[in-house]
Protein backbone atom coordinates (compact mmCIF):
# COMPACT_ATOMS: atom_id res chain seq x y z
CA UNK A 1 252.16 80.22 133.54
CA UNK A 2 249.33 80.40 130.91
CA UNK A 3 250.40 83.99 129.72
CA UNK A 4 254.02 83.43 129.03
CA UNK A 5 253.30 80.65 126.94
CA UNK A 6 250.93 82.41 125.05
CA UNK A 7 253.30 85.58 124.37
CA UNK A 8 255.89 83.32 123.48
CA UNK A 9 253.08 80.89 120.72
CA UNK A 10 252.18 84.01 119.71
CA UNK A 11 255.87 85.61 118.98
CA UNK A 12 256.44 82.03 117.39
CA UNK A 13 252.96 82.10 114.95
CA UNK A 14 253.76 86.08 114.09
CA UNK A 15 257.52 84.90 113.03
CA UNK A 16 256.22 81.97 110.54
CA UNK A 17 253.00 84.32 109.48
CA UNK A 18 255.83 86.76 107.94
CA UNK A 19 257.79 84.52 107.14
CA UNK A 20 254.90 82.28 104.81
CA UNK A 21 253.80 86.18 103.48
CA UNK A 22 257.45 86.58 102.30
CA UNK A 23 257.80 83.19 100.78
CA UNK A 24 254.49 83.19 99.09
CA UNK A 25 254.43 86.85 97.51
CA UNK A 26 258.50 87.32 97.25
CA UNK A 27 257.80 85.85 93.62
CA UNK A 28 254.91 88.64 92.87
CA UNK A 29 257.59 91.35 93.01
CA UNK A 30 258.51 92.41 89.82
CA UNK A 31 262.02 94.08 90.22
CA UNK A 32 263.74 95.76 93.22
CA UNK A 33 262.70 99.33 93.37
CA UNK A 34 262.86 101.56 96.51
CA UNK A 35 259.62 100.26 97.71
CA UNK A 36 261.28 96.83 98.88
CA UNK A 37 263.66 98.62 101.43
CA UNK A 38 261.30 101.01 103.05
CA UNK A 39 258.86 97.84 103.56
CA UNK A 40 261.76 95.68 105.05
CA UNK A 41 262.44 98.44 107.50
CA UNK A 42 258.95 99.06 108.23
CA UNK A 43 258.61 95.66 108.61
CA UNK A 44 261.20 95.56 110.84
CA UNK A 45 259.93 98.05 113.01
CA UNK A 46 256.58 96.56 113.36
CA UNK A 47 258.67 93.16 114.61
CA UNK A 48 260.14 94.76 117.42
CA UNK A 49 257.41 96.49 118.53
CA UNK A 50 255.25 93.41 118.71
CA UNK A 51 258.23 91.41 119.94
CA UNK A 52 258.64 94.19 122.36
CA UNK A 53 255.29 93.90 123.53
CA UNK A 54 254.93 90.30 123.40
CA UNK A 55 258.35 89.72 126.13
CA UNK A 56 258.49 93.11 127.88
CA UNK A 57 255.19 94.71 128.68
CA UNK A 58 253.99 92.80 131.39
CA UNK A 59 257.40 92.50 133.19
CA UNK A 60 257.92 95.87 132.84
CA UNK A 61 254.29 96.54 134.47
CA UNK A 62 254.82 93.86 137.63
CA UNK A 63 258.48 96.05 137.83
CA UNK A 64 256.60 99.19 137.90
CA UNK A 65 254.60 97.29 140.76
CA UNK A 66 257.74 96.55 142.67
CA UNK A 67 257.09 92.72 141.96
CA UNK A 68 260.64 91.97 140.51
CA UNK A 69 260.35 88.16 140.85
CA UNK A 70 257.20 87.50 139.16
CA UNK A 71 258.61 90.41 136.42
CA UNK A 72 261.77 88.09 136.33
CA UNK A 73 259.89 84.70 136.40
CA UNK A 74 257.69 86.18 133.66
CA UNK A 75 259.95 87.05 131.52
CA UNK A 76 261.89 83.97 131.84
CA UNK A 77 259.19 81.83 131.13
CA UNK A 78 258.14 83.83 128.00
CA UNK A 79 262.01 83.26 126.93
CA UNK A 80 261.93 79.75 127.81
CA UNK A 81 258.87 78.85 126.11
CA UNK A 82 260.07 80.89 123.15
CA UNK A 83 263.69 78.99 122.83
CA UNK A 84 261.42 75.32 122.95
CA UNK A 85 259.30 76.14 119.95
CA UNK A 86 262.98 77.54 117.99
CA UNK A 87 264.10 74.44 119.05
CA UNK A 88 261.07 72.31 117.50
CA UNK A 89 261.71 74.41 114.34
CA UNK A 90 265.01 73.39 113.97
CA UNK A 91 264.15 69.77 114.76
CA UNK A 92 261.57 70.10 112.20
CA UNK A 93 264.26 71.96 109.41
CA UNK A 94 266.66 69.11 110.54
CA UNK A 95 264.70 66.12 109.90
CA UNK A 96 262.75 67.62 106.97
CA UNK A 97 266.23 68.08 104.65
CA UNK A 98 266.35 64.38 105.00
């Protein structure tokens, strides 16, 4: 129970961390140039791998050990746990536009 929470805190905390980065040096950007897409796909890239990591490494290791229900129950949890703290943030977006 402790890990999937974790992956999913930590998926949640990478996800605001880029998002604050963008907010806060967005401004410093002087004009589009070619730079700005080739960072947003590499940036992109570098999501899904860590996502990728984050919700399929370890059920994809207890597969590879024939354990499909504690792959499944893994992977659920880490989902789970994920879709609470979206939820909180759009509590927190709700209630803050107030």
């Amino acid at each position: 129970m402790k890990k999937p929470f974790l992956y999913a805190l930590v998926a949640a905390v990478y996800i605001m961390f880029i998002v604050l980065s963008i907010t806060t040096l967005g401004p410093a950007i002087p004009e589009p140039n070619i730079i700005i897409p080739i960072g947003m796909l590499s940036l992109l890239v570098l999501s899904v791998a860590v996502m990728a990591f984050l919700f399929f490494f370890e059920p994809v290791q207890l597969l590879i050990e024939k354990r499909q229900k504690e792959a499944l129950a893994t992977f659920s949890k880490t989902v789970g746990f994920f879709v609470c703290f979206v939820a909180i943030f759009v509590i927190i977006l709700f209630f803050s536009n107030k």
